[in-house]
PDB file of N, CA and C in Angstrom:
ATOM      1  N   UNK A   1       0.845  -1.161   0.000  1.00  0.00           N
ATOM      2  CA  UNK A   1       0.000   0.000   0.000  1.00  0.00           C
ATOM      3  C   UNK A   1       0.900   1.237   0.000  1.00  0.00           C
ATOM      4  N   UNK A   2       0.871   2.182  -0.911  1.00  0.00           N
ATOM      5  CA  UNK A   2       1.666   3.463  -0.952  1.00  0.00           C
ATOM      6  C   UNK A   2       1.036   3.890  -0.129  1.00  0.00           C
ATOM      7  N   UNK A   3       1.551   5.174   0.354  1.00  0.00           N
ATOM      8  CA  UNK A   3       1.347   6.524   1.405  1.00  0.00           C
ATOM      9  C   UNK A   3       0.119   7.311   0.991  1.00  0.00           C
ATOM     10  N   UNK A   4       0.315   7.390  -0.233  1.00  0.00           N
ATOM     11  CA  UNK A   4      -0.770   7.995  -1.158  1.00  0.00           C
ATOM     12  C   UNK A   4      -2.441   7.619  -0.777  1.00  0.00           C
ATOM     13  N   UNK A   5      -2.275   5.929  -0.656  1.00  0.00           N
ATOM     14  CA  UNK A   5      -3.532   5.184  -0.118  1.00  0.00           C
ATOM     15  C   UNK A   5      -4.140   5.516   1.220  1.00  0.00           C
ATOM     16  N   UNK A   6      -2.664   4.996   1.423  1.00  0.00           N
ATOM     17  CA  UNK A   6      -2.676   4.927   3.459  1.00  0.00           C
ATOM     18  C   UNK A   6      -3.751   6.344   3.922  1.00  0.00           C
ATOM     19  N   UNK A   7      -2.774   7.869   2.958  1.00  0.00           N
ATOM     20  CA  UNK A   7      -3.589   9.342   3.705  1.00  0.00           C
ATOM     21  C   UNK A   7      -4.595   9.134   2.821  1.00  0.00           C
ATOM     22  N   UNK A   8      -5.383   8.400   2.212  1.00  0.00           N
ATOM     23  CA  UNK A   8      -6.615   8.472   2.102  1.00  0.00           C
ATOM     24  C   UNK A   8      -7.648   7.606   2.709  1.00  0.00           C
ATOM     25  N   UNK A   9      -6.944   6.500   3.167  1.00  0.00           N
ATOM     26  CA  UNK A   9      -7.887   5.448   4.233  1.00  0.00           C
ATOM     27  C   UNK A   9      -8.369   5.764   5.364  1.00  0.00           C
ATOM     28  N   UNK A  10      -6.690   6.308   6.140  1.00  0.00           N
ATOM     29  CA  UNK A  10      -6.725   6.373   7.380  1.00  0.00           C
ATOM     30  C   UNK A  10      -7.772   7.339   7.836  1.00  0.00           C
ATOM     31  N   UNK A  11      -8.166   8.481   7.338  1.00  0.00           N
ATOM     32  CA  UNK A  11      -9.430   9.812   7.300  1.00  0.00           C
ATOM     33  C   UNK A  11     -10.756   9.408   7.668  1.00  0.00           C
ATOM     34  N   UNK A  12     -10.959   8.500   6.505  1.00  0.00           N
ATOM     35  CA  UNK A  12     -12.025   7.250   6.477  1.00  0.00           C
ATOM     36  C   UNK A  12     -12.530   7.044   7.257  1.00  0.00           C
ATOM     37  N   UNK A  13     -11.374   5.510   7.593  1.00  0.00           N
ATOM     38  CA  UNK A  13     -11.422   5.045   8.690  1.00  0.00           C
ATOM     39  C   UNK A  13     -11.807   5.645  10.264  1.00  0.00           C
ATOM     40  N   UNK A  14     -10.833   6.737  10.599  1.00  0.00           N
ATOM     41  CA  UNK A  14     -11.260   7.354  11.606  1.00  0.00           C
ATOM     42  C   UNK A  14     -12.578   8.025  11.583  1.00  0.00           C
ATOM     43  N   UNK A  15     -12.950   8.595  10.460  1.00  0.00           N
ATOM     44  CA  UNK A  15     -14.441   9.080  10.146  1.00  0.00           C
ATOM     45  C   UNK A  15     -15.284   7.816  10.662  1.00  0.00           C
ATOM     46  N   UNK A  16     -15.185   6.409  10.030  1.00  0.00           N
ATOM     47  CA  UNK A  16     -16.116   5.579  10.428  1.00  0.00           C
ATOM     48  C   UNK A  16     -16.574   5.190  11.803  1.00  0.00           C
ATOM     49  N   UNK A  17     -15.115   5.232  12.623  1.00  0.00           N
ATOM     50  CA  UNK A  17     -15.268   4.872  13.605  1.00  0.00           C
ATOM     51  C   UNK A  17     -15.945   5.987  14.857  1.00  0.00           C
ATOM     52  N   UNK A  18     -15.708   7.569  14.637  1.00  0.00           N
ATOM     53  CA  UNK A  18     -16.539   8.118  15.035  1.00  0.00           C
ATOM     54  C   UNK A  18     -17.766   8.330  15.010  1.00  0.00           C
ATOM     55  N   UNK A  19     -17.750   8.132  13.598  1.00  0.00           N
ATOM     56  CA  UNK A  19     -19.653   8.230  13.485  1.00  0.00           C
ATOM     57  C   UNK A  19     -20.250   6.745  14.008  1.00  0.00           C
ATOM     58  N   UNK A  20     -19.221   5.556  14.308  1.00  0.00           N
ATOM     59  CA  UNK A  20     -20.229   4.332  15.217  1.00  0.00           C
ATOM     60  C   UNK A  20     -20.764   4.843  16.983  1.00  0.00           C
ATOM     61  N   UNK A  21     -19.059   6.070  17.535  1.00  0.00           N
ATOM     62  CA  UNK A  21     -19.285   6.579  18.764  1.00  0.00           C
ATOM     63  C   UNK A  21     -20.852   7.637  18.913  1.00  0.00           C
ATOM     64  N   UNK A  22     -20.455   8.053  17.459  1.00  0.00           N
ATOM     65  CA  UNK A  22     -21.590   9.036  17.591  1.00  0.00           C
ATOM     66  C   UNK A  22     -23.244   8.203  17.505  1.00  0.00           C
ATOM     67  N   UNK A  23     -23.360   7.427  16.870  1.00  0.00           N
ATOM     68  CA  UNK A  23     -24.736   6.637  16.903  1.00  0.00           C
ATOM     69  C   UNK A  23     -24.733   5.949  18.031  1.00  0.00           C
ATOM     70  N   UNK A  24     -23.715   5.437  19.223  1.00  0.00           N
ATOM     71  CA  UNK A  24     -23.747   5.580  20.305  1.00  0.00           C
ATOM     72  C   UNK A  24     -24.162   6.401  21.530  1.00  0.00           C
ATOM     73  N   UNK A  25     -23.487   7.361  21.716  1.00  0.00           N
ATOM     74  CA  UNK A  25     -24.139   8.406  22.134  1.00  0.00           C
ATOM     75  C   UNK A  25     -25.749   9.304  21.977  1.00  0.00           C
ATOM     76  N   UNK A  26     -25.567   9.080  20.896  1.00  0.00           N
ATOM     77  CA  UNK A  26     -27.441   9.604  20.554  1.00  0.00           C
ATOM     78  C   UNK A  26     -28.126   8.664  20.652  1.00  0.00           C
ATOM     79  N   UNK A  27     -27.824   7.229  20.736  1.00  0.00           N
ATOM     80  CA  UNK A  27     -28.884   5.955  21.367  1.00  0.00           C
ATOM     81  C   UNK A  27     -28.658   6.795  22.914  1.00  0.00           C
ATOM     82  N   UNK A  28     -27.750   6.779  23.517  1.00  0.00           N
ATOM     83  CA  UNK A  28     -27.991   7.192  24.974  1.00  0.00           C
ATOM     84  C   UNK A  28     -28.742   8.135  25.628  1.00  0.00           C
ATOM     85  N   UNK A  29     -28.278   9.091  24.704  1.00  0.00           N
ATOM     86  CA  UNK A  29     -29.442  10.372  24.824  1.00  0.00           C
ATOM     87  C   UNK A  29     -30.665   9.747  24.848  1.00  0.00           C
ATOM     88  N   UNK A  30     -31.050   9.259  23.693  1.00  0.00           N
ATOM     89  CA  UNK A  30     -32.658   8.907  23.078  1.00  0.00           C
ATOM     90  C   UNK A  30     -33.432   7.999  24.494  1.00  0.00           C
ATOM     91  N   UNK A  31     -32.073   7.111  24.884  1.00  0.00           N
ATOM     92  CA  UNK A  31     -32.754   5.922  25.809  1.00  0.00           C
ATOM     93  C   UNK A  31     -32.955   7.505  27.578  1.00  0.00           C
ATOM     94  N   UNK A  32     -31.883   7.855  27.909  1.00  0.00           N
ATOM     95  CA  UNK A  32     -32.139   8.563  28.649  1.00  0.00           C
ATOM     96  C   UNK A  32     -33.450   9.677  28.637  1.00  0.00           C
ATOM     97  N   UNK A  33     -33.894  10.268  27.062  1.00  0.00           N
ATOM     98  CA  UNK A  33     -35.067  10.980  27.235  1.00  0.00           C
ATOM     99  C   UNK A  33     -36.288  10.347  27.535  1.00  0.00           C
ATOM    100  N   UNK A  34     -36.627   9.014  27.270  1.00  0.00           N
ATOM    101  CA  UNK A  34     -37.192   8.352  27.056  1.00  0.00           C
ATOM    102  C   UNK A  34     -37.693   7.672  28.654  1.00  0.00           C
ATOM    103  N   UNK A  35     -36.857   7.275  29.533  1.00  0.00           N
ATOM    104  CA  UNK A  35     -36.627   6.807  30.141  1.00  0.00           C
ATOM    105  C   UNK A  35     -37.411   8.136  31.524  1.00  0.00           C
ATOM    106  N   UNK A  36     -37.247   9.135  31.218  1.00  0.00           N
ATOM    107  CA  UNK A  36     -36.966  10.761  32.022  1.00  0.00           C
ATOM    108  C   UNK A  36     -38.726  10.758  31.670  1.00  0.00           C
ATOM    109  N   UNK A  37     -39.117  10.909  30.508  1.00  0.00           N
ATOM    110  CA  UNK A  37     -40.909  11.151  29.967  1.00  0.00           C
ATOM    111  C   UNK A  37     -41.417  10.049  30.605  1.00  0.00           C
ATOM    112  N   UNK A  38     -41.068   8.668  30.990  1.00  0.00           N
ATOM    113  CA  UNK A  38     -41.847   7.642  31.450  1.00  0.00           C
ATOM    114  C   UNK A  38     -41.873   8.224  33.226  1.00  0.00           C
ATOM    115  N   UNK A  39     -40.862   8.599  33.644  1.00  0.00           N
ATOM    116  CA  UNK A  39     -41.004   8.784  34.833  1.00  0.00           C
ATOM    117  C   UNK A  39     -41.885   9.519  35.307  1.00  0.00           C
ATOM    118  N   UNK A  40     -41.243  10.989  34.498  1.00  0.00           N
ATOM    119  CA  UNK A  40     -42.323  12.376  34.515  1.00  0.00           C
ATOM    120  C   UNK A  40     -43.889  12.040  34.160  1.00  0.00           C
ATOM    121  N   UNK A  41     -44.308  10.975  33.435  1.00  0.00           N
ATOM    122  CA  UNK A  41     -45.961  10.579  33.729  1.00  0.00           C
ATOM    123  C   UNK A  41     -46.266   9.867  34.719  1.00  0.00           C
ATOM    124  N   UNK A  42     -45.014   8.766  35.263  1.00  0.00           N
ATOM    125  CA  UNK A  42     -45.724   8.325  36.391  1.00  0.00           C
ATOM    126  C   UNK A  42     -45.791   9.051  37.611  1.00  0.00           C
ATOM    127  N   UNK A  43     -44.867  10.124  37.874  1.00  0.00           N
ATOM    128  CA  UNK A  43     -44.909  10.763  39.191  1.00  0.00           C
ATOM    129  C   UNK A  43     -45.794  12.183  38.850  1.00  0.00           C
ATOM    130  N   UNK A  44     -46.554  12.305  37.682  1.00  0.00           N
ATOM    131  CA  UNK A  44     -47.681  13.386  37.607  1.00  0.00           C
ATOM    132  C   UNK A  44     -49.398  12.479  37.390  1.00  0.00           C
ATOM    133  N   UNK A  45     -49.195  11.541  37.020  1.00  0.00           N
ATOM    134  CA  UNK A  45     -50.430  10.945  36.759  1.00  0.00           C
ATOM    135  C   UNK A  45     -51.121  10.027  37.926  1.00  0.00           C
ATOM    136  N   UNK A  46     -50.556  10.043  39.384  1.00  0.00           N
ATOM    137  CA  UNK A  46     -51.285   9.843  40.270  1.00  0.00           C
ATOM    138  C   UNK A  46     -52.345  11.063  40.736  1.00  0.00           C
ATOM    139  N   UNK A  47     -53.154  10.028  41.557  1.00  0.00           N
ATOM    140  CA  UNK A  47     -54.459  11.379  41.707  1.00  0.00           C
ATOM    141  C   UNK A  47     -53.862  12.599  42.021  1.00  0.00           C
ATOM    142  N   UNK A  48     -53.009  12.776  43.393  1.00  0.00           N
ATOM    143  CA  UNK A  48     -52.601  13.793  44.276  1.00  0.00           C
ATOM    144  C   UNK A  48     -51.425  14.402  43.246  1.00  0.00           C
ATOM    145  N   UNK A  49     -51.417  14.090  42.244  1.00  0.00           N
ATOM    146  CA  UNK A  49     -49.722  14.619  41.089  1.00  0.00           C
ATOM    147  C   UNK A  49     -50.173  15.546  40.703  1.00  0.00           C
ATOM    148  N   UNK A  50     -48.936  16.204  40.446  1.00  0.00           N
ATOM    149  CA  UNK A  50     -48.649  17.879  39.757  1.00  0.00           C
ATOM    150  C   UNK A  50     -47.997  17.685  39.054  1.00  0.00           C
ATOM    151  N   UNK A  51     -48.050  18.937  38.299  1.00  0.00           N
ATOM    152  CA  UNK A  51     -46.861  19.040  37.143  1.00  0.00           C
ATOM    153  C   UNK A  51     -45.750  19.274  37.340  1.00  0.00           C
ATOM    154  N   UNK A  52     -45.350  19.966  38.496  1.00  0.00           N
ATOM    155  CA  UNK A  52     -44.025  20.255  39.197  1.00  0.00           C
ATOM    156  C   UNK A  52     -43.490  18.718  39.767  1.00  0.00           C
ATOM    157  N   UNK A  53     -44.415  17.305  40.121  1.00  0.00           N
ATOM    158  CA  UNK A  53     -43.610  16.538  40.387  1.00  0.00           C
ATOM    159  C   UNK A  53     -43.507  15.904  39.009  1.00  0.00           C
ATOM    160  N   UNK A  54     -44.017  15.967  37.591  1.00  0.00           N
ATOM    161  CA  UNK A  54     -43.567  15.609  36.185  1.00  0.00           C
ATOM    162  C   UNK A  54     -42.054  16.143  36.175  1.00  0.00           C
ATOM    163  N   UNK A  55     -42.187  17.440  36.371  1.00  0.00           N
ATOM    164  CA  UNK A  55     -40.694  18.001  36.226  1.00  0.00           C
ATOM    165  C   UNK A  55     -39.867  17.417  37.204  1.00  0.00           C
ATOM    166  N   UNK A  56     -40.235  17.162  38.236  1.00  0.00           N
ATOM    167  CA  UNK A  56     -38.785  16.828  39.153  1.00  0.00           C
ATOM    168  C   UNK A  56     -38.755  14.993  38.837  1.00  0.00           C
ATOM    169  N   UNK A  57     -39.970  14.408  38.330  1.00  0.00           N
ATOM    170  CA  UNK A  57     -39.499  13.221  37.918  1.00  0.00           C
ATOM    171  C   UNK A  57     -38.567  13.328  36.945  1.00  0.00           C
ATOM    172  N   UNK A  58     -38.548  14.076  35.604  1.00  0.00           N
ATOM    173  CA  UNK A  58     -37.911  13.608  34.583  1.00  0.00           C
ATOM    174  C   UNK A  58     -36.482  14.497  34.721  1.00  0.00           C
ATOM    175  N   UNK A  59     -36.399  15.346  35.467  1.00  0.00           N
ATOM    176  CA  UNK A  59     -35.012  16.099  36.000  1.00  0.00           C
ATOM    177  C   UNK A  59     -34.138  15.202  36.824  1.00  0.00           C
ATOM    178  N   UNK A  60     -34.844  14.858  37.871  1.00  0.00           N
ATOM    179  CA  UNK A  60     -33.990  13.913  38.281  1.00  0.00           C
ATOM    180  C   UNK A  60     -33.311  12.573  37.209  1.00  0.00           C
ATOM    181  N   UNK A  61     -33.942  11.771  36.797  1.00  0.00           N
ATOM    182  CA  UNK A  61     -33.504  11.201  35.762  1.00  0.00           C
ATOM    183  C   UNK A  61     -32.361  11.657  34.887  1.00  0.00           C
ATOM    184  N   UNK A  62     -32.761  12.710  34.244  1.00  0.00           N
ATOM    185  CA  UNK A  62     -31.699  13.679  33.366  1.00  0.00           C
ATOM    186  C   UNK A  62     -30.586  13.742  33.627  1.00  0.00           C
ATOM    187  N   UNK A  63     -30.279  14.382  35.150  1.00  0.00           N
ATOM    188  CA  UNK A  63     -29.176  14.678  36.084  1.00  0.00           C
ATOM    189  C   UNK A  63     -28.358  13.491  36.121  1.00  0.00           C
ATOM    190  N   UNK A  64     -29.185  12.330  36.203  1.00  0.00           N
ATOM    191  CA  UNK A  64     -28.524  11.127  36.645  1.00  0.00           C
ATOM    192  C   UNK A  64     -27.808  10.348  35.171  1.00  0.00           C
ATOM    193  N   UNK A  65     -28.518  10.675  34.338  1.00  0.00           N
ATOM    194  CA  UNK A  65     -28.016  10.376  32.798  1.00  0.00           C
ATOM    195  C   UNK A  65     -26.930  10.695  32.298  1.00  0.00           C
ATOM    196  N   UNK A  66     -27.146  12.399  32.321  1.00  0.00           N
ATOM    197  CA  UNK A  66     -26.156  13.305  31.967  1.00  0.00           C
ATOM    198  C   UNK A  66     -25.588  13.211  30.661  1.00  0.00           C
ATOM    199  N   UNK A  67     -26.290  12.865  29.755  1.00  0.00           N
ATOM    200  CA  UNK A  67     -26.127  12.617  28.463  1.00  0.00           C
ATOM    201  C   UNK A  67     -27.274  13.527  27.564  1.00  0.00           C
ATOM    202  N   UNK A  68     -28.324  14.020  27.968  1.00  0.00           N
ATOM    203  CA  UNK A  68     -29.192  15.220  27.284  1.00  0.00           C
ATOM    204  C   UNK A  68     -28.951  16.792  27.145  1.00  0.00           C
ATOM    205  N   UNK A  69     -28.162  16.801  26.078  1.00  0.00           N
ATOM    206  CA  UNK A  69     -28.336  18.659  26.069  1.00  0.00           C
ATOM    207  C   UNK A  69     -29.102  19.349  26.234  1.00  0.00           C
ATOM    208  N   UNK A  70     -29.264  20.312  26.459  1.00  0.00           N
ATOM    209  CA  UNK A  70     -29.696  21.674  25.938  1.00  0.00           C
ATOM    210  C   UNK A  70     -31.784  20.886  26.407  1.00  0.00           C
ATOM    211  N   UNK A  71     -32.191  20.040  27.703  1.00  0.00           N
ATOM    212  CA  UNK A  71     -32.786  19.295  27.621  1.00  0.00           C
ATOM    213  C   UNK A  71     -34.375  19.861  28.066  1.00  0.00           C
ATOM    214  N   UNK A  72     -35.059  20.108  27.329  1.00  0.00           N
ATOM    215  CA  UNK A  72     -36.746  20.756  27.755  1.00  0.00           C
ATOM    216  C   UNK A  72     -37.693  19.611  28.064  1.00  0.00           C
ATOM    217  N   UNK A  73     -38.271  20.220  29.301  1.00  0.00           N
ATOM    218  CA  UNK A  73     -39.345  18.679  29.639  1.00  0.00           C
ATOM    219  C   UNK A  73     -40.818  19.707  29.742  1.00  0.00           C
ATOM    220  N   UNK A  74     -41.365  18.920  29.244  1.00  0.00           N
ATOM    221  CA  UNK A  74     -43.126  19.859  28.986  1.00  0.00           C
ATOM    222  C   UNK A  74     -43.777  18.221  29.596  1.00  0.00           C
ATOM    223  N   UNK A  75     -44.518  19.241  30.896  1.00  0.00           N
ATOM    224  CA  UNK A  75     -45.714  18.504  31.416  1.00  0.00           C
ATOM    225  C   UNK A  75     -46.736  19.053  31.392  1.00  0.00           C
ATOM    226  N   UNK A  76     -47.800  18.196  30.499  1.00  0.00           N
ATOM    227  CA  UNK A  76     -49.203  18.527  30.391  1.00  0.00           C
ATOM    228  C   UNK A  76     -49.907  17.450  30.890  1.00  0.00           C
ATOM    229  N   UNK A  77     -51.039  18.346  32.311  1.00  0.00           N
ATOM    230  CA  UNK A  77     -51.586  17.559  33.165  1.00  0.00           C
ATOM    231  C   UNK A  77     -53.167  18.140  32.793  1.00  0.00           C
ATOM    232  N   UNK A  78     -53.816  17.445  31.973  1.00  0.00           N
ATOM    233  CA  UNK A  78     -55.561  17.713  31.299  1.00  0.00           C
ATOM    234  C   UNK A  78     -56.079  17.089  31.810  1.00  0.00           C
ATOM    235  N   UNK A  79     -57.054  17.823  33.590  1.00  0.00           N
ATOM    236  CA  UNK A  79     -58.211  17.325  33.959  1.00  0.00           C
ATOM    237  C   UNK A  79     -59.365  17.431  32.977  1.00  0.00           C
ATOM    238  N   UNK A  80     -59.132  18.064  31.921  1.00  0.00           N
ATOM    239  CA  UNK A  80     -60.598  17.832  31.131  1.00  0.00           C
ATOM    240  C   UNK A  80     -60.339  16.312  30.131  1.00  0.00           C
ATOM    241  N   UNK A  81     -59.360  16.170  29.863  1.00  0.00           N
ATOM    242  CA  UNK A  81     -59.695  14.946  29.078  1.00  0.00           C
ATOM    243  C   UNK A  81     -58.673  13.750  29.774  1.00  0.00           C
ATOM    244  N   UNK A  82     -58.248  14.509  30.830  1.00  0.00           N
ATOM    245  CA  UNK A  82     -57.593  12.728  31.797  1.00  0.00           C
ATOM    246  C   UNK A  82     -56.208  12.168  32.051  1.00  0.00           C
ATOM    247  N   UNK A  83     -55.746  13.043  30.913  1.00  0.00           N
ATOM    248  CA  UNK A  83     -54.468  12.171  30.586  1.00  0.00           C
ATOM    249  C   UNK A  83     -52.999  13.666  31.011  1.00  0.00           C
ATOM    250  N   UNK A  84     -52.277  12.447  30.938  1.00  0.00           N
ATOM    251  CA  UNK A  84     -50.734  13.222  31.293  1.00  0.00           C
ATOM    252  C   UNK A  84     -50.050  13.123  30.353  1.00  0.00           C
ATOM    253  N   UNK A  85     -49.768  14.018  29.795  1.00  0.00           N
ATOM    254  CA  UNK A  85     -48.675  14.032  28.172  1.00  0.00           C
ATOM    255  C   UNK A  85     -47.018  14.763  29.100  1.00  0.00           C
ATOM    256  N   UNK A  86     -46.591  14.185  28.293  1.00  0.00           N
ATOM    257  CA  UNK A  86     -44.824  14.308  28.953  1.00  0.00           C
ATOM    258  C   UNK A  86     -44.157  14.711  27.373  1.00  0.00           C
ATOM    259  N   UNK A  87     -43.328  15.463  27.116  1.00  0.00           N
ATOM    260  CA  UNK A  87     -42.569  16.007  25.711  1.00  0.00           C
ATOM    261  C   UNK A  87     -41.515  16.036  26.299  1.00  0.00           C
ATOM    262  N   UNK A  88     -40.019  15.214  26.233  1.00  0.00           N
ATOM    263  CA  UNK A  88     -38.746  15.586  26.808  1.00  0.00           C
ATOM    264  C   UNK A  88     -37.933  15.867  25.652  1.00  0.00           C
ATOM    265  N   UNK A  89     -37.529  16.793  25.244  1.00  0.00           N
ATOM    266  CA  UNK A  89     -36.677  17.293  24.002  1.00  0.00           C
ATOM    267  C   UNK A  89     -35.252  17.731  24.418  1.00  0.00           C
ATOM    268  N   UNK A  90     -33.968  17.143  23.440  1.00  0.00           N
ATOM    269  CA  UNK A  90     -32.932  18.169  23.630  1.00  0.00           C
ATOM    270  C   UNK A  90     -31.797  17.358  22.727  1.00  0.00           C
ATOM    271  N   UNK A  91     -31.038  17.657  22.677  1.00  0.00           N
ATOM    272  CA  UNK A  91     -29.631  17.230  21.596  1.00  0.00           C
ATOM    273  C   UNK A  91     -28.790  16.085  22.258  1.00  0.00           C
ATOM    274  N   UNK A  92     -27.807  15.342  21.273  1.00  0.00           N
ATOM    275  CA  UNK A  92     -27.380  14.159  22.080  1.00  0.00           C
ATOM    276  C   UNK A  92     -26.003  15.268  21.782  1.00  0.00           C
ATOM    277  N   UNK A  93     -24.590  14.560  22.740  1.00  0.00           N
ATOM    278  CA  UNK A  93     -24.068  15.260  22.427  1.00  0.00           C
ATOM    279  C   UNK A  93     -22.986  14.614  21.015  1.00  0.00           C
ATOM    280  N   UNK A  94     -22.216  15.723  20.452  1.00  0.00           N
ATOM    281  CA  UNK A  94     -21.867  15.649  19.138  1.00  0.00           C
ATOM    282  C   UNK A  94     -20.298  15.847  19.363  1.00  0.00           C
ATOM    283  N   UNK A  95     -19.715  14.525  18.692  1.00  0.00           N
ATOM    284  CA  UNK A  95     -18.114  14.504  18.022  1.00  0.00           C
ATOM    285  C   UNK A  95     -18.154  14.510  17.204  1.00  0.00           C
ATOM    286  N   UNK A  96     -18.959  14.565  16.174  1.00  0.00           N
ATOM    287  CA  UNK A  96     -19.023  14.936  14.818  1.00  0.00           C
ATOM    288  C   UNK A  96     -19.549  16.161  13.667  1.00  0.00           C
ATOM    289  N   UNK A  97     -18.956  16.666  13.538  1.00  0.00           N
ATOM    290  CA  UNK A  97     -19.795  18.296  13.540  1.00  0.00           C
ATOM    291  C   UNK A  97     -20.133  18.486  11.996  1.00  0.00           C
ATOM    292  N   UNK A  98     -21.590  17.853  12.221  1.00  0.00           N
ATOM    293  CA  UNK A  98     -22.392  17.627  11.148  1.00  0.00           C
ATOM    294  C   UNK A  98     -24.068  18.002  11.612  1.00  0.00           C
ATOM    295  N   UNK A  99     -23.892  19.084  12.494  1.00  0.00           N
ATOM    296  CA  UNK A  99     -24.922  19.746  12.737  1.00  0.00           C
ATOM    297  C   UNK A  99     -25.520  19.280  14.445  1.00  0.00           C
ATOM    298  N   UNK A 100     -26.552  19.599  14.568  1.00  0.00           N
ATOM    299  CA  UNK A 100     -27.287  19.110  16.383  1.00  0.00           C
ATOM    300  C   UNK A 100     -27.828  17.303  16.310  1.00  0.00           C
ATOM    301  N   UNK A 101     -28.147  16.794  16.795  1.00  0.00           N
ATOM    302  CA  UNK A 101     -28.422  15.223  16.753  1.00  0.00           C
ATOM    303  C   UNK A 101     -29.726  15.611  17.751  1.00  0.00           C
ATOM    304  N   UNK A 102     -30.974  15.876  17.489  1.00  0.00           N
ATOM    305  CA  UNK A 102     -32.468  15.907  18.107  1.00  0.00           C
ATOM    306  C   UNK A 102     -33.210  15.184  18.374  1.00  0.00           C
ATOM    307  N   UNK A 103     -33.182  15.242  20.197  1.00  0.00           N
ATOM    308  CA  UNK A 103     -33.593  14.002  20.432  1.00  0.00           C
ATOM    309  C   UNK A 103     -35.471  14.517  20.975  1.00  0.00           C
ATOM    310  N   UNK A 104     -36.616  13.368  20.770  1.00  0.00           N
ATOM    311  CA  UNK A 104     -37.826  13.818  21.333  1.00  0.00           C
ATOM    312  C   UNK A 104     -37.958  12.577  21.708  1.00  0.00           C
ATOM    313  N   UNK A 105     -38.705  12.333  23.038  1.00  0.00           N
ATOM    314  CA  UNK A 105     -39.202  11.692  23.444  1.00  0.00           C
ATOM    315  C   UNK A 105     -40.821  11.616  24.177  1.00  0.00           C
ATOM    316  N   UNK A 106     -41.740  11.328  23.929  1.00  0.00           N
ATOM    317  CA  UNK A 106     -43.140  11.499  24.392  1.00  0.00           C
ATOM    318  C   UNK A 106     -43.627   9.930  25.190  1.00  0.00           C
ATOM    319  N   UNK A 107     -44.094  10.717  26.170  1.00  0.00           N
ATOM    320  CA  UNK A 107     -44.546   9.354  27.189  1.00  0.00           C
ATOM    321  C   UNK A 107     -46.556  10.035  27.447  1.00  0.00           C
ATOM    322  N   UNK A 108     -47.440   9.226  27.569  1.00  0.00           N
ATOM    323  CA  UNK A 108     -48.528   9.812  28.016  1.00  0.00           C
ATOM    324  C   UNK A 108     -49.103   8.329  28.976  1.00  0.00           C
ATOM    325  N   UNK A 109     -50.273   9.013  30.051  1.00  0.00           N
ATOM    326  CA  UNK A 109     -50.866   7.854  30.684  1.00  0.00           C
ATOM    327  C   UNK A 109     -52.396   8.526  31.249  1.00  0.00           C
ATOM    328  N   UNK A 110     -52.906   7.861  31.636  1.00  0.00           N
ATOM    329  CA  UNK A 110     -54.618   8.449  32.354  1.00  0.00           C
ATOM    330  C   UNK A 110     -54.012   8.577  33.823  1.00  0.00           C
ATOM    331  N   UNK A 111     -54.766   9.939  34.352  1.00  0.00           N
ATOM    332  CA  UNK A 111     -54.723  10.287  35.269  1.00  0.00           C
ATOM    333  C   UNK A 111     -55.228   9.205  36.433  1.00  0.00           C
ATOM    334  N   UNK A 112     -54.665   9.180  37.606  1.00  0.00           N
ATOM    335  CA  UNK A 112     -55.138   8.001  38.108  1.00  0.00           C
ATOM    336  C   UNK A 112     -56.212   8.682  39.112  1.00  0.00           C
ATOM    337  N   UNK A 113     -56.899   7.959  39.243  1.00  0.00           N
ATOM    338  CA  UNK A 113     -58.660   8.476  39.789  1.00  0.00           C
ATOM    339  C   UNK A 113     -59.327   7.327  41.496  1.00  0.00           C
ATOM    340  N   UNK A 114     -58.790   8.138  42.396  1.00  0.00           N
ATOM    341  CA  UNK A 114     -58.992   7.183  43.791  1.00  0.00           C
ATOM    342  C   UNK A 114     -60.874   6.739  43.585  1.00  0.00           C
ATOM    343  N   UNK A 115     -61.746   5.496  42.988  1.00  0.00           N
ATOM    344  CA  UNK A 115     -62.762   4.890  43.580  1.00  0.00           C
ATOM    345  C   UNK A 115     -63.364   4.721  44.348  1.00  0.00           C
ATOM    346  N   UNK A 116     -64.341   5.128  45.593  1.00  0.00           N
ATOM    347  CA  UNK A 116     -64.283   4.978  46.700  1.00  0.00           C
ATOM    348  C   UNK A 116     -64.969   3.470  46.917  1.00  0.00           C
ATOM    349  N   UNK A 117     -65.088   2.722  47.531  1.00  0.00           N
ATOM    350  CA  UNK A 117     -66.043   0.690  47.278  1.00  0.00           C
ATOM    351  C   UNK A 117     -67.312   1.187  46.766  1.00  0.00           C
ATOM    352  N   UNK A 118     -67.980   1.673  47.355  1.00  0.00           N
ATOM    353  CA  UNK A 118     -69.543   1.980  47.128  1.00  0.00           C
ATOM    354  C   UNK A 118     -69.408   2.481  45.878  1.00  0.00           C
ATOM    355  N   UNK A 119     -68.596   2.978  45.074  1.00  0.00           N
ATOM    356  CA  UNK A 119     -68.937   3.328  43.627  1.00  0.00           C
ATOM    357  C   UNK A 119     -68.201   2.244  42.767  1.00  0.00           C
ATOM    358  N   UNK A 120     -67.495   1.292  42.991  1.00  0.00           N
ATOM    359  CA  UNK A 120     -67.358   0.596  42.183  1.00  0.00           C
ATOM    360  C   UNK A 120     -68.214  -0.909  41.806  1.00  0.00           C
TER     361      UNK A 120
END
């Protein structure tokens, strides 16, 4: 193999192998947002839940990840139609500078509703 080859492989090569780190990393992100929206519905979609404990569910998570950029969590808690929608958005991070890597993740569940015996 001439030199000639070699400085054109080796570029490549190292290109390839970053962009496998990089589809690494943005699985992590993705699994960490993902992971953060499931929480944030279960700790808002009990009866007594708020939206402030959506946020501190899926923050805490985040913190503990530490793999979500730039990371926005939207909790929507609709007593008119029941349900808890969770939106966790933000960037994975990037060794390859071929623009932002955008991650969304959406979790939703029904509000949970205490029965009292006599009504069920």
């Amino acid at each position: 193999m001439t030199s000639t080859e070699v400085a054109i492989i080796m570029p490549a090569i190292i290109v390839v192998i970053l962009f496998i780190f990089q589809i690494a990393l943005f699985w992590h992100a993705k699994q960490a947002a993902d992971v953060a929206a499931e929480e944030a519905v279960e700790a808002a979609q009990i009866a007594d839940g708020t939206v402030a404990d959506g946020h501190t569910g899926a923050n805490t998570v985040l913190g503990q990840a530490g793999n979500l950029r730039n990371a926005v969590v939207i909790v929507d808690r609709d007593l008119a139609t029941g349900l808890v929608t969770v939106t966790v958005t933000g960037n994975a991070p990037s060794i390859i500078p071929f623009g932002t890597w955008g991650i969304s993740a959406i979790a939703q569940a029904p509000i949970e509703q205490f029965v009292s015996a006599s009504d069920r």
